[in-house]
Protein backbone atom coordinates (compact mmCIF):
# COMPACT_ATOMS: atom_id res chain seq x y z
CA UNK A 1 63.65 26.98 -67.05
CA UNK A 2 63.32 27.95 -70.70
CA UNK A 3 60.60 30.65 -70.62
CA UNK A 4 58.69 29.27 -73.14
CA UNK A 5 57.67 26.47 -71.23
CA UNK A 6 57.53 27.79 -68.39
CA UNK A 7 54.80 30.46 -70.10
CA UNK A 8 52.82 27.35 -71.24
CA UNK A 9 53.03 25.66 -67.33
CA UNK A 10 51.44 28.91 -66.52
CA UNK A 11 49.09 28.89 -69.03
CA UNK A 12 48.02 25.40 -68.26
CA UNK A 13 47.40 26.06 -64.34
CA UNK A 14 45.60 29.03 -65.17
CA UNK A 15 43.08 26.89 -67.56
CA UNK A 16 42.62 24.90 -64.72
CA UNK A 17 41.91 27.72 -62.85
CA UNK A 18 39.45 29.10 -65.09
CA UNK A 19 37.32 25.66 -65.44
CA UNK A 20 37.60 25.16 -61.56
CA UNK A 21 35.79 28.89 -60.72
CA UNK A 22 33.49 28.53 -63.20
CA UNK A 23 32.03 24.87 -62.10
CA UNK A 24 28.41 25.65 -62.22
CA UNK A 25 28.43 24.06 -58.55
CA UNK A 26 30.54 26.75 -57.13
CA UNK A 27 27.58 29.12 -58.23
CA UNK A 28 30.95 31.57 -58.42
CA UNK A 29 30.28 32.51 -62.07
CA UNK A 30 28.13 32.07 -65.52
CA UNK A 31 27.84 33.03 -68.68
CA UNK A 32 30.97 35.24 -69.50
CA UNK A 33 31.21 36.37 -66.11
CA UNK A 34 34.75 36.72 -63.96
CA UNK A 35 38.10 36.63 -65.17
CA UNK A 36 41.81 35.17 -63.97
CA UNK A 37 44.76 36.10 -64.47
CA UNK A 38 48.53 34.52 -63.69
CA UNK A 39 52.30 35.94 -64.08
CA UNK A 40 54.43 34.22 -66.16
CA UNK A 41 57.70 34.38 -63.99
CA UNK A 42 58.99 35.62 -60.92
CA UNK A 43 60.06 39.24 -62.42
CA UNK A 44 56.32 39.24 -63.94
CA UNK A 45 57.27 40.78 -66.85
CA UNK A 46 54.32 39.18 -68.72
CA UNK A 47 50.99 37.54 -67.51
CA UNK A 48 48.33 35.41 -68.85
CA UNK A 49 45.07 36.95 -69.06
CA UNK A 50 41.39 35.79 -69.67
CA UNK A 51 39.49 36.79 -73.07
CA UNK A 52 37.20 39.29 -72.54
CA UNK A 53 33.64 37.55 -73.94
CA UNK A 54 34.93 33.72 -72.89
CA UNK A 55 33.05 31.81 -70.26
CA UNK A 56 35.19 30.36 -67.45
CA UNK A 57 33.52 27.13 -67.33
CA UNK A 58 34.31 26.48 -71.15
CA UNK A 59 37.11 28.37 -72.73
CA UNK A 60 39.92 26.84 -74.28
CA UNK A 61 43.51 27.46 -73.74
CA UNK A 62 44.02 29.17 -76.58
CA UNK A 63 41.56 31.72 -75.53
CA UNK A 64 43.79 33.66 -73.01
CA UNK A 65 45.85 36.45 -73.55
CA UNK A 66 49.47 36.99 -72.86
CA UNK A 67 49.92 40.80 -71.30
CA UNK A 68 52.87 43.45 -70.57
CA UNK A 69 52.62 43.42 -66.82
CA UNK A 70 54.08 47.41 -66.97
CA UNK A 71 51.61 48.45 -69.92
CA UNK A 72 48.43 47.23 -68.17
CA UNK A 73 49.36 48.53 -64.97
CA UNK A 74 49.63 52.10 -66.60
CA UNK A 75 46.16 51.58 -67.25
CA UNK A 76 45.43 52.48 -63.42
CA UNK A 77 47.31 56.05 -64.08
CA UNK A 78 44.21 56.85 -65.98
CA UNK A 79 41.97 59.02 -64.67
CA UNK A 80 38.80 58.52 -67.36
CA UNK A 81 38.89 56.91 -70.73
CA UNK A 82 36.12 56.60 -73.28
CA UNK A 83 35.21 53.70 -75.16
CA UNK A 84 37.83 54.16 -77.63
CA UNK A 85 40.54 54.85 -75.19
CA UNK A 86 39.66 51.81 -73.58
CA UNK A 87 40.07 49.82 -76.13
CA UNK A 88 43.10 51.07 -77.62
CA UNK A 89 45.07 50.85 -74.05
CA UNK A 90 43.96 47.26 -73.91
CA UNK A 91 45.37 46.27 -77.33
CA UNK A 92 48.14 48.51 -76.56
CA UNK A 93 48.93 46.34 -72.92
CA UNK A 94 48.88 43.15 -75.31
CA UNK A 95 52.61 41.18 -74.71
CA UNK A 96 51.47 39.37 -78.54
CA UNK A 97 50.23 42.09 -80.96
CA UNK A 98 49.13 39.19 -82.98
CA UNK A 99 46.43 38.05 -80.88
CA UNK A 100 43.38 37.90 -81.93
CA UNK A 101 41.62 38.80 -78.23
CA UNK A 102 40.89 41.11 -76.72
CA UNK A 103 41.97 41.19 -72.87
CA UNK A 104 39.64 41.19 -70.29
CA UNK A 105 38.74 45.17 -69.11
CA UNK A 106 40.05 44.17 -65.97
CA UNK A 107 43.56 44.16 -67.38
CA UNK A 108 44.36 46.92 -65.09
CA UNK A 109 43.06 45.87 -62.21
CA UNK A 110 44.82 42.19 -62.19
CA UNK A 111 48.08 43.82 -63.05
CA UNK A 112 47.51 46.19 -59.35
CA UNK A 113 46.95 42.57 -58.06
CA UNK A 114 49.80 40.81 -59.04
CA UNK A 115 52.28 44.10 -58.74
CA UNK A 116 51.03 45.83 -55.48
CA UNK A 117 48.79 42.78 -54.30
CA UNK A 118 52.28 40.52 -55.09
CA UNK A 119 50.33 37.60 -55.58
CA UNK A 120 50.81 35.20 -58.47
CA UNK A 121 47.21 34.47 -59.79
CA UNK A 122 44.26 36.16 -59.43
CA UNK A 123 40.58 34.98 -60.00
CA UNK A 124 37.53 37.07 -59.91
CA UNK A 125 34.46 36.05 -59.87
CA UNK A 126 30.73 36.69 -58.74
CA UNK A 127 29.37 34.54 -56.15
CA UNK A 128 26.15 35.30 -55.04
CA UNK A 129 26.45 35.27 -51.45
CA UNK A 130 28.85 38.03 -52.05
CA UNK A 131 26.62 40.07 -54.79
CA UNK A 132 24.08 39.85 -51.90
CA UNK A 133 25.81 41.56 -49.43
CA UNK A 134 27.81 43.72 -51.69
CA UNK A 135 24.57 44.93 -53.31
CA UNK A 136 22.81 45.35 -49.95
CA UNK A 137 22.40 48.96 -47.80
CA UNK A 138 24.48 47.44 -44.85
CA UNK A 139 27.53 46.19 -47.01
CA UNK A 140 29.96 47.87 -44.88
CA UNK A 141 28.77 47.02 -41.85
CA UNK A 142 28.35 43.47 -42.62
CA UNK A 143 32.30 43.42 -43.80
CA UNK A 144 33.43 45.32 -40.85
CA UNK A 145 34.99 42.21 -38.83
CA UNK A 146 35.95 38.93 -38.61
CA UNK A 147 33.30 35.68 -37.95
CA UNK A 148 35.85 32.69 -37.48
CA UNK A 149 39.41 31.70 -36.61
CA UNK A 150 39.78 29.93 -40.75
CA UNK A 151 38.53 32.64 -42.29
CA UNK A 152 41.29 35.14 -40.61
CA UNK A 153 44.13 31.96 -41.44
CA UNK A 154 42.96 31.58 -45.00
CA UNK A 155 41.60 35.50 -46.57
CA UNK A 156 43.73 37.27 -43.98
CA UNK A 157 42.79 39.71 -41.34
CA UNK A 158 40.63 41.54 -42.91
CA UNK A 159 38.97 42.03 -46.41
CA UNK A 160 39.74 45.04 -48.73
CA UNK A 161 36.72 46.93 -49.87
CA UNK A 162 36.33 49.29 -53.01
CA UNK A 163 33.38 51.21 -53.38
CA UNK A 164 31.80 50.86 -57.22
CA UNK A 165 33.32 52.14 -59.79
CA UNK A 166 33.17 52.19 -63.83
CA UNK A 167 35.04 48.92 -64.89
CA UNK A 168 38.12 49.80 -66.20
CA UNK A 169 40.69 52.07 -65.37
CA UNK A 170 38.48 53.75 -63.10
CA UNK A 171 37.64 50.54 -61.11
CA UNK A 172 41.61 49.66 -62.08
CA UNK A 173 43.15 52.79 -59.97
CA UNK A 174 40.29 53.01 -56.94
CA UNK A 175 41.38 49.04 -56.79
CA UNK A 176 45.27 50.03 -56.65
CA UNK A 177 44.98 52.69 -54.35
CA UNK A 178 42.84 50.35 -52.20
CA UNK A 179 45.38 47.79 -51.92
CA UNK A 180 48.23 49.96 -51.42
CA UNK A 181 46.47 51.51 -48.01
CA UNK A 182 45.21 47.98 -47.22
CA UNK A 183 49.32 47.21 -47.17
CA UNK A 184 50.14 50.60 -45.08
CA UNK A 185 47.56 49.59 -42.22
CA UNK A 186 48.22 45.73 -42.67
CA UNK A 187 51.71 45.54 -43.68
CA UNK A 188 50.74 42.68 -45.75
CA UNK A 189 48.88 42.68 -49.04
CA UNK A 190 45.18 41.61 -48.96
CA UNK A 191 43.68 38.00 -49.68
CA UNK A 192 40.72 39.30 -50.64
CA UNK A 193 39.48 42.08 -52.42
CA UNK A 194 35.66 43.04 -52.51
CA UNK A 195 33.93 45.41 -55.18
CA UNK A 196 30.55 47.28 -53.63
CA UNK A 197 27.87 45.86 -56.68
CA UNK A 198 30.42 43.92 -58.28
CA UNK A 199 32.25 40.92 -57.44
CA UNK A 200 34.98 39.31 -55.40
CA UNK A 201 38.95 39.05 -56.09
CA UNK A 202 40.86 36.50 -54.57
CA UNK A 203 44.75 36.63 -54.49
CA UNK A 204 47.30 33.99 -54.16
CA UNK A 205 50.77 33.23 -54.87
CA UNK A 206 49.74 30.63 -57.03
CA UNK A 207 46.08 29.18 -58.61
CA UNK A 208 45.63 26.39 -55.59
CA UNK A 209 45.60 29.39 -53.34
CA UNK A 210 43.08 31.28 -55.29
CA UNK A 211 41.17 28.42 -54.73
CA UNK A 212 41.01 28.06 -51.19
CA UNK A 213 40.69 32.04 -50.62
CA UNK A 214 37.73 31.74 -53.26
CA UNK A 215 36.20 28.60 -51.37
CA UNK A 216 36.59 29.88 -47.53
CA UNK A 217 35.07 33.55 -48.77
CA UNK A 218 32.36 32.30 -49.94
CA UNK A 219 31.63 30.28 -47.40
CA UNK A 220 32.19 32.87 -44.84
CA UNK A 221 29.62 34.59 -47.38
CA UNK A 222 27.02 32.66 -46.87
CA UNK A 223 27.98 32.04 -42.79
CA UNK A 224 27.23 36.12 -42.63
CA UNK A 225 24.43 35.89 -44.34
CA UNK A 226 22.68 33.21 -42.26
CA UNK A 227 23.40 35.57 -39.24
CA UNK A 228 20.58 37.99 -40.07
CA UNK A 229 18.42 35.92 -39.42
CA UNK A 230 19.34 35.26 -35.81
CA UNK A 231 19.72 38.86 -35.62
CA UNK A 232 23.20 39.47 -37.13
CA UNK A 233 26.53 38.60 -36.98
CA UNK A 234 28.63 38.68 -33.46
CA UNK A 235 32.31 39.59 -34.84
CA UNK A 236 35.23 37.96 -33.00
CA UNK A 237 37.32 41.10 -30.93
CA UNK A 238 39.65 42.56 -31.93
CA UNK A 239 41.89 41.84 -29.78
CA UNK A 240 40.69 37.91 -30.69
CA UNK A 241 41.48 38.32 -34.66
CA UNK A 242 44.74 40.16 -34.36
CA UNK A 243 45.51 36.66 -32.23
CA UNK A 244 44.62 34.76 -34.67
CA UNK A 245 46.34 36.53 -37.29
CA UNK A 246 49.61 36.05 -35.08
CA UNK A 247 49.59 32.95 -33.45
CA UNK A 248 52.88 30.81 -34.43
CA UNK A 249 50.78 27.54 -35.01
CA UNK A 250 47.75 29.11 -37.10
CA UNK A 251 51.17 29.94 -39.39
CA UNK A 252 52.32 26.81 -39.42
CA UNK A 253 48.83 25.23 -40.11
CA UNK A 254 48.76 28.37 -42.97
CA UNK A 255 51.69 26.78 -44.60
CA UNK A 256 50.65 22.96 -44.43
CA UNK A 257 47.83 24.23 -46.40
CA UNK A 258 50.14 24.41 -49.51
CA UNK A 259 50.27 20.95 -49.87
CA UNK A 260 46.23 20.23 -49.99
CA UNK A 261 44.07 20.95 -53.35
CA UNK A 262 40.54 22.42 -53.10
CA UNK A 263 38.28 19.98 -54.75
């Protein structure tokens, strides 16, 4: 395919993307909140990044930005960076000097995604059934198993938690390092990845699957959270998840979903 338009295919289901998370229905996402991201490619080289400042519900196509994949993911290698620092590594990560944007602080972060996470989009966004147990005391308890059989077949076996950090590289490398010993334990990457005070990332090989990790979290948000109140949540086993997460036919049901759109 000639990369150009294959660049501007991506570009297109990414807009989609964007509009689709920040549907003031999906209570995902306001204001400027959230951001998405998509490779261009299957080596990745470049990806298509969300403006930092634009509002997912409303920006225009011409208000991404097209990234280095290698550049932004050196932003992780960063221990601390001021203000300045910051900004010049994000202009620096920038695939199209030329553009006028400037990417998303997360630029880091979605580049661990797509590289170590080896998905091929990435949304984040802030739902607040997930700000309410991510900004709660009990957060880790509340994340520490699984409710129902869809959630394991959709966000995986398990979700991958990062404690807060500064946005930007420091959130960026705590994020990489997080995935890379979710894939050690798992021996897959994660589906979903969940910032303490933050937000929720959800990654897929493609945008439809960002949507349907994004819609089944958040339900299984709000499913946990309606468990308090008949005095909290009674996980599935072990031994019950791990079948799940195995059984031949929950794979084959996995890979029918491919062919249905979240509405």
């Amino acid at each position: 395919m000639n990369p150009d338009i294959e660049t501007a295919q991506t570009l297109e289901k990414l807009h989609d993307l964007a509009h689709w998370l920040g549907d003031p229905v999906r209570d995902c996402a306001i204001l400027a909140e959230g951001n998405v991201s998509a490779a261009v490619g299957a080596d990745k080289k470049t990806f298509w990044l969300k403006a930092s400042g634009s509002s997912l519900c409303s920006m225009r196509p011409d208000e991404f930005v097209l990234m280095d994949t290698t550049r932004a993911l050196s932003i992780c290698d960063h221990d601390y960076l001021d203000d300045a620092g910051i900004t010049r590594v994000l202009t620096e990560a920038k695939a199209d000097a030329d553009s006028p944007h400037r990417p998303s602080t997360e630029a880091g972060l979605h580049a661990a995604c797509l590289i170590d996470g080896e998905a091929g989009a990435v949304g984040h966004t802030h739902p607040v059934p997930f700000l309410s147990i991510l900004c709660s005391v009990n957060a880790e308890a509340a994340l520490s198993g699984r409710l129902f059989p869809d959630e394991i077949v959709v966000c995986g076996p398990a979700p991958c938690l990062v404690g807060y950090h500064d946005p930007g590289p420091p959130l960026a490398r705590a994020s990489r390092d997080a995935i890379l010993a979710y894939k050690a334990q798992w021996g897959i990457p994660p589906k979903v990845v969940l910032l303490r005070n933050h937000g929720l990332f959800a990654l897929g090989k493609d945008v439809e699957e960002v949507k349907r990790v994004t819609a089944m979290a958040t339900k299984v948000a709000r499913a946990l959270i309606g468990t308090f109140a008949l005095g909290g949540p009674r996980f599935l086993t072990e031994e019950a998840a791990n079948r799940i997460h195995t059984r031949p036919d929950e794979l084959y049901r996995l890979n029918k979903l491919d062919t249905l759109k979240v509405r």
